[in-house]
Protein backbone atom coordinates (compact mmCIF):
# COMPACT_ATOMS: atom_id res chain seq x y z
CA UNK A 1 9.07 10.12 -43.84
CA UNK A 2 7.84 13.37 -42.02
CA UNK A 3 5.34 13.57 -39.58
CA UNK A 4 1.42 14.21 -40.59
CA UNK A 5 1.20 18.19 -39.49
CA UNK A 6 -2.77 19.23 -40.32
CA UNK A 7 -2.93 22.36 -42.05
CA UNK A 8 -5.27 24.15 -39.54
CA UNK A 9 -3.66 23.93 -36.14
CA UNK A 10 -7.55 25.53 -34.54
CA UNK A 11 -10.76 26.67 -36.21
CA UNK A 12 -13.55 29.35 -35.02
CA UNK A 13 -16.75 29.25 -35.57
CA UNK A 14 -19.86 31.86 -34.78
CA UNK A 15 -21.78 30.21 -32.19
CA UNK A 16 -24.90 31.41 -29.77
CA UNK A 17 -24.97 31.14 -26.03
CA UNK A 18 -27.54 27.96 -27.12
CA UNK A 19 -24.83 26.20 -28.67
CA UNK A 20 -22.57 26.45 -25.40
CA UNK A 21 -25.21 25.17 -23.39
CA UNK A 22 -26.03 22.32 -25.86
CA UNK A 23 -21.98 21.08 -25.42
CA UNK A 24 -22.10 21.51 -21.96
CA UNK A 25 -24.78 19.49 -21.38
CA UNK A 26 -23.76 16.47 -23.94
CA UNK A 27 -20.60 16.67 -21.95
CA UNK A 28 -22.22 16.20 -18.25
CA UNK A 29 -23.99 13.38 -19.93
CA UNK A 30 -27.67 15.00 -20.54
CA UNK A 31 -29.95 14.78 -23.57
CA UNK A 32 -30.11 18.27 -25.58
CA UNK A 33 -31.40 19.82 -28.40
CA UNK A 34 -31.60 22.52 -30.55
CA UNK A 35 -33.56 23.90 -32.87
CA UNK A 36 -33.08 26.47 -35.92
CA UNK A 37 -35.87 27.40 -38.37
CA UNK A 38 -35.45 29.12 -41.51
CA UNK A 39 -36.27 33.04 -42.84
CA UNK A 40 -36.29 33.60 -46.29
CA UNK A 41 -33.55 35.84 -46.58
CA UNK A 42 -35.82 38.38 -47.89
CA UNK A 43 -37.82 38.80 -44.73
CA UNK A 44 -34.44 38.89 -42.48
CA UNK A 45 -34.95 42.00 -41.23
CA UNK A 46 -38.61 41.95 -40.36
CA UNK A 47 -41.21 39.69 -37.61
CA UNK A 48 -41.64 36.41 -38.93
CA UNK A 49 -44.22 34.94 -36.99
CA UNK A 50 -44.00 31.34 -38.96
CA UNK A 51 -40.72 30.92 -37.51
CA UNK A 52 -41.51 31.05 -34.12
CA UNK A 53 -44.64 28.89 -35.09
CA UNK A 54 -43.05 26.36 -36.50
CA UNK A 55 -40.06 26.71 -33.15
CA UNK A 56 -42.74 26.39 -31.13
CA UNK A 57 -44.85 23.75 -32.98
CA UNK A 58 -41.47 21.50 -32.99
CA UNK A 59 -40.76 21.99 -29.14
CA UNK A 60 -44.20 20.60 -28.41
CA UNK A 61 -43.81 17.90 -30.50
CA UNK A 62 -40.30 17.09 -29.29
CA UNK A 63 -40.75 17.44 -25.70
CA UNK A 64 -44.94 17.21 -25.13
CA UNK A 65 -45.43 20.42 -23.69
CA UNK A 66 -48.93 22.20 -24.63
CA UNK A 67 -47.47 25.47 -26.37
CA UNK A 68 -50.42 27.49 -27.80
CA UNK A 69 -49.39 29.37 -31.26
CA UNK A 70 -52.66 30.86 -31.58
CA UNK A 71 -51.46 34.44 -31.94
CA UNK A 72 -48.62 33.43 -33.42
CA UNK A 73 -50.57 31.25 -36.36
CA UNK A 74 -52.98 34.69 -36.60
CA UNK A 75 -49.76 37.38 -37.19
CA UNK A 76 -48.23 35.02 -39.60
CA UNK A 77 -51.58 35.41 -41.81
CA UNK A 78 -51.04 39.03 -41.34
CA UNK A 79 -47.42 38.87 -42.36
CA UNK A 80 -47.91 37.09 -44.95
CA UNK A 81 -50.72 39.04 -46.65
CA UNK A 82 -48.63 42.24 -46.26
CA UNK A 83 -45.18 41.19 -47.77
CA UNK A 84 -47.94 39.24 -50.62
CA UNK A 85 -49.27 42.56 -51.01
CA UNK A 86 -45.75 44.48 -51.27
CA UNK A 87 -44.37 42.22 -53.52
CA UNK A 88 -47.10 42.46 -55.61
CA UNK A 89 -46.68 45.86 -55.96
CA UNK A 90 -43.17 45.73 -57.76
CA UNK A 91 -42.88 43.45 -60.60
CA UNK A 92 -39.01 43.13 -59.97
CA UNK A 93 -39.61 41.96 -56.75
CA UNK A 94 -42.15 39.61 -57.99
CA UNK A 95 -39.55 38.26 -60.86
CA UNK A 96 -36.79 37.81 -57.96
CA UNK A 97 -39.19 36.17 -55.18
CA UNK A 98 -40.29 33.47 -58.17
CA UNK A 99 -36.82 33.05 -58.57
CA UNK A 100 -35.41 32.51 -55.07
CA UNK A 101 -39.03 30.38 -54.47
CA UNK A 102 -37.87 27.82 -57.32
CA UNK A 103 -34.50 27.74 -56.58
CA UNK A 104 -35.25 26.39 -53.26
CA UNK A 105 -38.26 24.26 -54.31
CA UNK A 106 -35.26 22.62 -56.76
CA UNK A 107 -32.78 22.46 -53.71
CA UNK A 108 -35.80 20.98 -51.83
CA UNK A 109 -36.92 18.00 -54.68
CA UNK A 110 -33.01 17.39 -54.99
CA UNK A 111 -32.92 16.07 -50.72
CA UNK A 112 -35.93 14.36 -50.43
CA UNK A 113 -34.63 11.79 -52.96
CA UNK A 114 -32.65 8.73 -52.42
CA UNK A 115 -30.65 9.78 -55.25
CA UNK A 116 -27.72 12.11 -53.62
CA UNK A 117 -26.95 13.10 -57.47
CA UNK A 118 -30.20 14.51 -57.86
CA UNK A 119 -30.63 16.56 -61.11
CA UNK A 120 -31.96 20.03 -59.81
CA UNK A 121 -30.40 22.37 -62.24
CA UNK A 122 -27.56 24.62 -62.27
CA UNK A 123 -27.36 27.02 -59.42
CA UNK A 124 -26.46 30.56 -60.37
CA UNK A 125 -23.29 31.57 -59.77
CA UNK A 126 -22.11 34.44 -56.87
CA UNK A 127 -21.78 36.91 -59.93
CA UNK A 128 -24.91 36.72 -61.15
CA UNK A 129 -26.60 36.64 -57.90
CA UNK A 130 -24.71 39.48 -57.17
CA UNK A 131 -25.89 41.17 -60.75
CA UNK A 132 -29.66 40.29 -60.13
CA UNK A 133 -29.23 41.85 -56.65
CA UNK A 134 -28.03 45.22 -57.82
CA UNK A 135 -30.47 45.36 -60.57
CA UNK A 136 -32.97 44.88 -58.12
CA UNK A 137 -31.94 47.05 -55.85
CA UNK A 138 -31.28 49.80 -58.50
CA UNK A 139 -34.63 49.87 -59.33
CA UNK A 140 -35.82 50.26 -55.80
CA UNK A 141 -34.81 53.40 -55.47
CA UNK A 142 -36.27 54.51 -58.80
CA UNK A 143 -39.94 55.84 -59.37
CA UNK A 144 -42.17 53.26 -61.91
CA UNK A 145 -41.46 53.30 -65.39
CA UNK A 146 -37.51 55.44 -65.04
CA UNK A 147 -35.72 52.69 -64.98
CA UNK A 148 -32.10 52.33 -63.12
CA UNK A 149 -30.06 54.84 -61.82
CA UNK A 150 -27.10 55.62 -63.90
């Protein structure tokens, strides 16, 4: 009988400078912990102010410190009034929003039950994510009413 030989002899993974310290401290025997909070995908590029709310909302809770997210609650009304408003404006970007927003509403309903086979309907596959992208994407750079580009 031969030996067990794994097929991956070493993986890499991305990590941040957060992550390093996170080891390092588990390994000297101290309590850490990070956090991540999520961007809709959408908004990647822009300020997100709820993120660093909700970061900063979690650290206080976690640890007790008093960290005001005054400003921070106030720009995230602003945000989200403008990208409301710019979406609004585009009825493809409306269509694929309500999309992405139910698709993770499903994902969401499907891990807060017990149940680990939670029905939450089929997930698109990377093709036609890929399609609805370009359509969308076409039409961006496409005045009102002239459809794609060819």
């Amino acid at each position: 009988m031969r030996p067990y030989e794994p097929w991956l002899q070493r993986v890499q993974v991305p990590a941040s400078a957060g992550h390093l310290l996170e080891y390092r401290l588990g390994q000297q025997g101290h309590d850490a912990m990070g956090f991540a909070v999520h961007v809709p995908h959408y908004l990647a590029q822009t300020d997100y102010p709820d993120a660093a709310e909700l970061l900063l909302t979690s650290l206080s809770r976690s640890t007790g410190l008093l960290l005001s997210t005054d400003e921070l609650r106030t720009s995230a009304a602003a945000v989200r009034i403008e990208v409301d408003r710019q979406i609004a404006e585009n009825a493809d970007a409306v269509e694929l929003v309500q999309s992405l927003e139910q698709q993770y509403d499903a994902f969401m309903r499907g891990r807060s039950g017990d149940n680990l086979l939670a029905q939450t309907g089929p997930l698109p596959t990377a093709e036609e994510l890929g399609a609805e992208l370009e359509r969308f994407l076409a039409n961006q750079s496409n005045p009102p009413g002239e459809g794609p580009a060819a």
